[in-house]
PDB file of N, CA and C in Angstrom:
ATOM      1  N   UNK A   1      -7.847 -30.555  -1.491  1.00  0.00           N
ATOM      2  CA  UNK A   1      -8.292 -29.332  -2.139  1.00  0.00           C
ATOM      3  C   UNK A   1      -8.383 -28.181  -1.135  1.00  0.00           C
ATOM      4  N   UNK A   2      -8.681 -28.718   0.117  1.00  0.00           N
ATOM      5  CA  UNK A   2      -9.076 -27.369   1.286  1.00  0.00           C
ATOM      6  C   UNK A   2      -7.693 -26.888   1.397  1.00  0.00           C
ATOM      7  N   UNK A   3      -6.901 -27.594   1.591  1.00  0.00           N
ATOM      8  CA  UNK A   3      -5.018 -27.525   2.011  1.00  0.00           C
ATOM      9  C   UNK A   3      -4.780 -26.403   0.951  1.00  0.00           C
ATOM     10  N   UNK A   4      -4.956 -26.823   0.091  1.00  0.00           N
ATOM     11  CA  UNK A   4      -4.694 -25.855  -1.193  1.00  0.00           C
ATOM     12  C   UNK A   4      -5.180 -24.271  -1.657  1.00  0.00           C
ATOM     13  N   UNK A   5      -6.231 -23.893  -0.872  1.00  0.00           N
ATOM     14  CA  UNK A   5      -6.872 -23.102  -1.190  1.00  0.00           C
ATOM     15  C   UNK A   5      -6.572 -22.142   0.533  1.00  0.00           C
ATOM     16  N   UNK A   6      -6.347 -22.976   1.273  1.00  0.00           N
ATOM     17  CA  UNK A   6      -5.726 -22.257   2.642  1.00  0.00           C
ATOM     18  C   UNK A   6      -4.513 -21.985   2.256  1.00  0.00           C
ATOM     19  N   UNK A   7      -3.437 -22.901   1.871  1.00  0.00           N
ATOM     20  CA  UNK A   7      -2.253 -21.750   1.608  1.00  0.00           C
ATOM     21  C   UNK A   7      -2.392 -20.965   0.444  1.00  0.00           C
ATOM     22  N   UNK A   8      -2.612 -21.089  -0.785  1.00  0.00           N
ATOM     23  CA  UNK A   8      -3.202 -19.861  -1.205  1.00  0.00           C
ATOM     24  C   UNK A   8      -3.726 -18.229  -0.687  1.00  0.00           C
ATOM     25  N   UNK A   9      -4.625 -18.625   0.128  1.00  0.00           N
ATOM     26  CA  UNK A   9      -5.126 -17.753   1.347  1.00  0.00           C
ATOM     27  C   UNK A   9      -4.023 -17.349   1.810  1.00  0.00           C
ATOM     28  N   UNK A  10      -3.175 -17.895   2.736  1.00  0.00           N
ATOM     29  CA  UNK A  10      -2.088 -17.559   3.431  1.00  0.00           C
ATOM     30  C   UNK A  10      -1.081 -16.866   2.465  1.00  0.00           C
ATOM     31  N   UNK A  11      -0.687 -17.358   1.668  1.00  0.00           N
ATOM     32  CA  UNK A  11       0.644 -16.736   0.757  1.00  0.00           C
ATOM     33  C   UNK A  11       0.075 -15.396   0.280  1.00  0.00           C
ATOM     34  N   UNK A  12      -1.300 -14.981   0.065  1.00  0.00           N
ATOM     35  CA  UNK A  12      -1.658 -13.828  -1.066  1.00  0.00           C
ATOM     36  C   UNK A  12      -1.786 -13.379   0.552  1.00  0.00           C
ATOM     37  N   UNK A  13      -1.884 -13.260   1.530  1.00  0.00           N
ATOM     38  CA  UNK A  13      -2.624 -12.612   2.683  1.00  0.00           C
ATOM     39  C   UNK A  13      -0.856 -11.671   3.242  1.00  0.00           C
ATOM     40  N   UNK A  14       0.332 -12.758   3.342  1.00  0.00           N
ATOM     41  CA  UNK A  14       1.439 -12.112   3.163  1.00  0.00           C
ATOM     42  C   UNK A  14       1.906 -11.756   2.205  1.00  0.00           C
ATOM     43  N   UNK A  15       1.831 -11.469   1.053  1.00  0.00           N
ATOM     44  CA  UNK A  15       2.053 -10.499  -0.221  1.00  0.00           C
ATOM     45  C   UNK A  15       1.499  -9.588   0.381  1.00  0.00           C
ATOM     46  N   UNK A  16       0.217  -9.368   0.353  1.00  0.00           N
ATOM     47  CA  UNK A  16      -0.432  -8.094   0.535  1.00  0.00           C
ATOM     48  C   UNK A  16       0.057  -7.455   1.903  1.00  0.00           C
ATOM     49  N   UNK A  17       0.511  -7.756   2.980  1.00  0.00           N
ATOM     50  CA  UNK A  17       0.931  -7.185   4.597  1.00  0.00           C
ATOM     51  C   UNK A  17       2.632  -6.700   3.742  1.00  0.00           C
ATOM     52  N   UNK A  18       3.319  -7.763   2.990  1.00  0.00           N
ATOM     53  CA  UNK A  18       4.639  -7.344   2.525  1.00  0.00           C
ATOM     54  C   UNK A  18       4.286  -5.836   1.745  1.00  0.00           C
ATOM     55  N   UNK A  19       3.417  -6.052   0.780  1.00  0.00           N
ATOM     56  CA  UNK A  19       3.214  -4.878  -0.103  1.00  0.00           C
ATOM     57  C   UNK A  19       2.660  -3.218   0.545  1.00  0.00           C
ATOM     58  N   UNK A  20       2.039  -3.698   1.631  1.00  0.00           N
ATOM     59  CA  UNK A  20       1.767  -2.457   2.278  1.00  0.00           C
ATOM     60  C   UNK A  20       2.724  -2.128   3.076  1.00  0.00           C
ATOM     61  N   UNK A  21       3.645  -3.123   4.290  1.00  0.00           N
ATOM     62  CA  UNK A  21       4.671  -2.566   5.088  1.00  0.00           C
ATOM     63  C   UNK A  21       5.608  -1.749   3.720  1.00  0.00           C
ATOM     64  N   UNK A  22       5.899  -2.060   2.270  1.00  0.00           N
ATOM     65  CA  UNK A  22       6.907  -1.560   1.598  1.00  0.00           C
ATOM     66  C   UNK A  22       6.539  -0.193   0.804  1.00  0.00           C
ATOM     67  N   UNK A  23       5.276  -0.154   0.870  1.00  0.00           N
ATOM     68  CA  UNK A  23       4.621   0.985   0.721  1.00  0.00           C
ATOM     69  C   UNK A  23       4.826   1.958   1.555  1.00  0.00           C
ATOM     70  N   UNK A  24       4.517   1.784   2.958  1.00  0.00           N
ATOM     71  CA  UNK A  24       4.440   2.533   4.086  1.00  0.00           C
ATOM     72  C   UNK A  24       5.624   3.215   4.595  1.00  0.00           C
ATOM     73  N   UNK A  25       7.012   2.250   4.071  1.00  0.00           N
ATOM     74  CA  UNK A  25       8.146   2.730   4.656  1.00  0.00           C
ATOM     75  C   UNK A  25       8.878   3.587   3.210  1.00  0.00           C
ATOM     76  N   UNK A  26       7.998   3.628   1.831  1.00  0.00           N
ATOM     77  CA  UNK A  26       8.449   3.883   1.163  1.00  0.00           C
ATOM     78  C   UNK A  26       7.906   5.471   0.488  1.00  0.00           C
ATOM     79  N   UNK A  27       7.355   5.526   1.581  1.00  0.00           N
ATOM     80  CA  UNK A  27       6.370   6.861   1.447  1.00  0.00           C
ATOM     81  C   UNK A  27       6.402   7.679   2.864  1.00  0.00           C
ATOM     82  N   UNK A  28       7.772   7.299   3.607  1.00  0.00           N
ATOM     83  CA  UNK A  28       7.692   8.172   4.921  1.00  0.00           C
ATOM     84  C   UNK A  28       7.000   7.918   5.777  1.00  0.00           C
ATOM     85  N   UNK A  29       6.478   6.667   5.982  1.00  0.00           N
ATOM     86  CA  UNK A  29       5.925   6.441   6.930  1.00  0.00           C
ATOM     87  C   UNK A  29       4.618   7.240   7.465  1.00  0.00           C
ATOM     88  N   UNK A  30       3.849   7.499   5.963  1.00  0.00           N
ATOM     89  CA  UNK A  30       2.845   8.646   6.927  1.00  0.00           C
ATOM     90  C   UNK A  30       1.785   8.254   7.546  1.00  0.00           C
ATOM     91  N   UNK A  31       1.571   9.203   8.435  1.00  0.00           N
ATOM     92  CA  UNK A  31       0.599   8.803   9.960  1.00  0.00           C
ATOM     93  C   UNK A  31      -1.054   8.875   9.700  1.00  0.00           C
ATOM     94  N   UNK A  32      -1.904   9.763   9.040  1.00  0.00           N
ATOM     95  CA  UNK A  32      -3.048   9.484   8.376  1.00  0.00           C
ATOM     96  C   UNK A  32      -3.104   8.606   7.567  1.00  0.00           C
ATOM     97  N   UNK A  33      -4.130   8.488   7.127  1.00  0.00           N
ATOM     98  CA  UNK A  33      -4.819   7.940   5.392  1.00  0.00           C
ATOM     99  C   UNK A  33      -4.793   9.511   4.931  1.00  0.00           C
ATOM    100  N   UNK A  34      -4.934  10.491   4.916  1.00  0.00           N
ATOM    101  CA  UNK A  34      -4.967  11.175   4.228  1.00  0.00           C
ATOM    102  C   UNK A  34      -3.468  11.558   3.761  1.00  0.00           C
ATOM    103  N   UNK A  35      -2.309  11.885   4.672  1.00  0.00           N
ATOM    104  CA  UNK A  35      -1.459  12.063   3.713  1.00  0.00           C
ATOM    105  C   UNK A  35      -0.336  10.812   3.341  1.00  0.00           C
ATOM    106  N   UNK A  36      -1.100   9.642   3.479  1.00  0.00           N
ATOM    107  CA  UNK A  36      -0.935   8.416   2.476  1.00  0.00           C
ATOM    108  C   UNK A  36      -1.314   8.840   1.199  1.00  0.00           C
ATOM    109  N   UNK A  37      -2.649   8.882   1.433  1.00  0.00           N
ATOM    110  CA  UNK A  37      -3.591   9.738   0.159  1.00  0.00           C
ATOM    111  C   UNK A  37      -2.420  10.821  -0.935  1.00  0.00           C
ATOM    112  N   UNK A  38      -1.688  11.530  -0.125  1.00  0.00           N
ATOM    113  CA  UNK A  38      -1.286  12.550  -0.599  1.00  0.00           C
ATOM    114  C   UNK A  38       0.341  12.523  -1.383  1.00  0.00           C
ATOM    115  N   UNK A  39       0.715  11.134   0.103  1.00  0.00           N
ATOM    116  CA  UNK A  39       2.191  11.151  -0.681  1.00  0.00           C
ATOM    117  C   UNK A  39       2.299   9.778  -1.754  1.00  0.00           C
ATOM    118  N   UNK A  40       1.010   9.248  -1.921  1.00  0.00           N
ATOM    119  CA  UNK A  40       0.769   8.026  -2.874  1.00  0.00           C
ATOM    120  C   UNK A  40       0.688   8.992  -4.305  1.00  0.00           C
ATOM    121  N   UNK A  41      -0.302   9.881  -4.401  1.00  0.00           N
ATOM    122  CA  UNK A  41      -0.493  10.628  -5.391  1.00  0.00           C
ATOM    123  C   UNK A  41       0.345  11.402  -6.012  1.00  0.00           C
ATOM    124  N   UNK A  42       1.396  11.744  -5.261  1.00  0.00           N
ATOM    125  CA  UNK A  42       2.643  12.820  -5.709  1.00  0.00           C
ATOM    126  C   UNK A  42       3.626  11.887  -6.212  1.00  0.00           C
ATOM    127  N   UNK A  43       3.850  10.231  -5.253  1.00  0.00           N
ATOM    128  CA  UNK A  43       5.253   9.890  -5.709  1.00  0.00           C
ATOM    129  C   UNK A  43       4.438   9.152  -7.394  1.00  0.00           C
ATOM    130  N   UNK A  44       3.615   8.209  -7.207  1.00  0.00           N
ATOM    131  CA  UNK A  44       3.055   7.651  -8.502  1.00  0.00           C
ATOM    132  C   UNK A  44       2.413   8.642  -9.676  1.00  0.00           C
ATOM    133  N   UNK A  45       1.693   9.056  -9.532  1.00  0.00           N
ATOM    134  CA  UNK A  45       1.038   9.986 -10.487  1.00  0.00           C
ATOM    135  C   UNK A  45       1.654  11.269 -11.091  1.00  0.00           C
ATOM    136  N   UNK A  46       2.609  11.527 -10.417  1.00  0.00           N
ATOM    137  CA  UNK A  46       3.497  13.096 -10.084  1.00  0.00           C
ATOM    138  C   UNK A  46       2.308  14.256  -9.814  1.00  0.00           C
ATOM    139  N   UNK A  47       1.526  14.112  -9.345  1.00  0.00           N
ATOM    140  CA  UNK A  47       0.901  15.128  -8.872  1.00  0.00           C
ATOM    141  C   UNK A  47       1.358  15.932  -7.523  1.00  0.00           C
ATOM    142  N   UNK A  48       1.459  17.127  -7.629  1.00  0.00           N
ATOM    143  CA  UNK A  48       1.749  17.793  -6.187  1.00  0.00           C
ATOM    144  C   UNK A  48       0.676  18.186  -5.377  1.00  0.00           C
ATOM    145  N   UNK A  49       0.724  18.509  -4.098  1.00  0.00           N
ATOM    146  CA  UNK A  49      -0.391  17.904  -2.954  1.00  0.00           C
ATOM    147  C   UNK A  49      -1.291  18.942  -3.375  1.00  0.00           C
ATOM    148  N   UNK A  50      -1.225  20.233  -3.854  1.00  0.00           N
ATOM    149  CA  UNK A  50      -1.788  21.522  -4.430  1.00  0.00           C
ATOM    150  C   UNK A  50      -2.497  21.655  -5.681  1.00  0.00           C
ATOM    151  N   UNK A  51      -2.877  20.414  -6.486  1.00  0.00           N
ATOM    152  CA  UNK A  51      -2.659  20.406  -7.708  1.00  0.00           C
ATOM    153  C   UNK A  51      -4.371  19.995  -7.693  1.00  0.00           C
ATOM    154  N   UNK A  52      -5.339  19.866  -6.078  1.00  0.00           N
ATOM    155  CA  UNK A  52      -6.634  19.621  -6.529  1.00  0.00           C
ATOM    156  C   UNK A  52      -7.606  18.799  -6.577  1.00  0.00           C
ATOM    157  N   UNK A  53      -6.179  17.575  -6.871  1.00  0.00           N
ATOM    158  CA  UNK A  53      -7.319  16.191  -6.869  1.00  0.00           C
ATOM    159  C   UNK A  53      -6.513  15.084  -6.361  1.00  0.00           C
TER     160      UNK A  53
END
């Protein structure tokens, strides 16, 4: 049962490092959290960086 619940652990631990490196390179690579913040919000939401929120 422990075996089981460690790779579990392991497999969701690389999803999530995969899902952010594909994020990161898929958004320009940006260098803050803030304009992560900014180019997350424009490409998903279509909001433009001016728009407030």
């Amino acid at each position: 049962m422990a075996m089981e619940i460690i790779g579990l652990i392991i497999v969701v631990s690389h999803l999530m490092v995969m899902g952010a490196l594909i994020l990161w390179f898929g958004l320009g690579k940006p260098t803050t959290a803030a304009k992560f913040r900014q180019r997350f919000r424009a490409q998903f939401f279509g909001r433009s960086p001016r728009s407030g929120f």
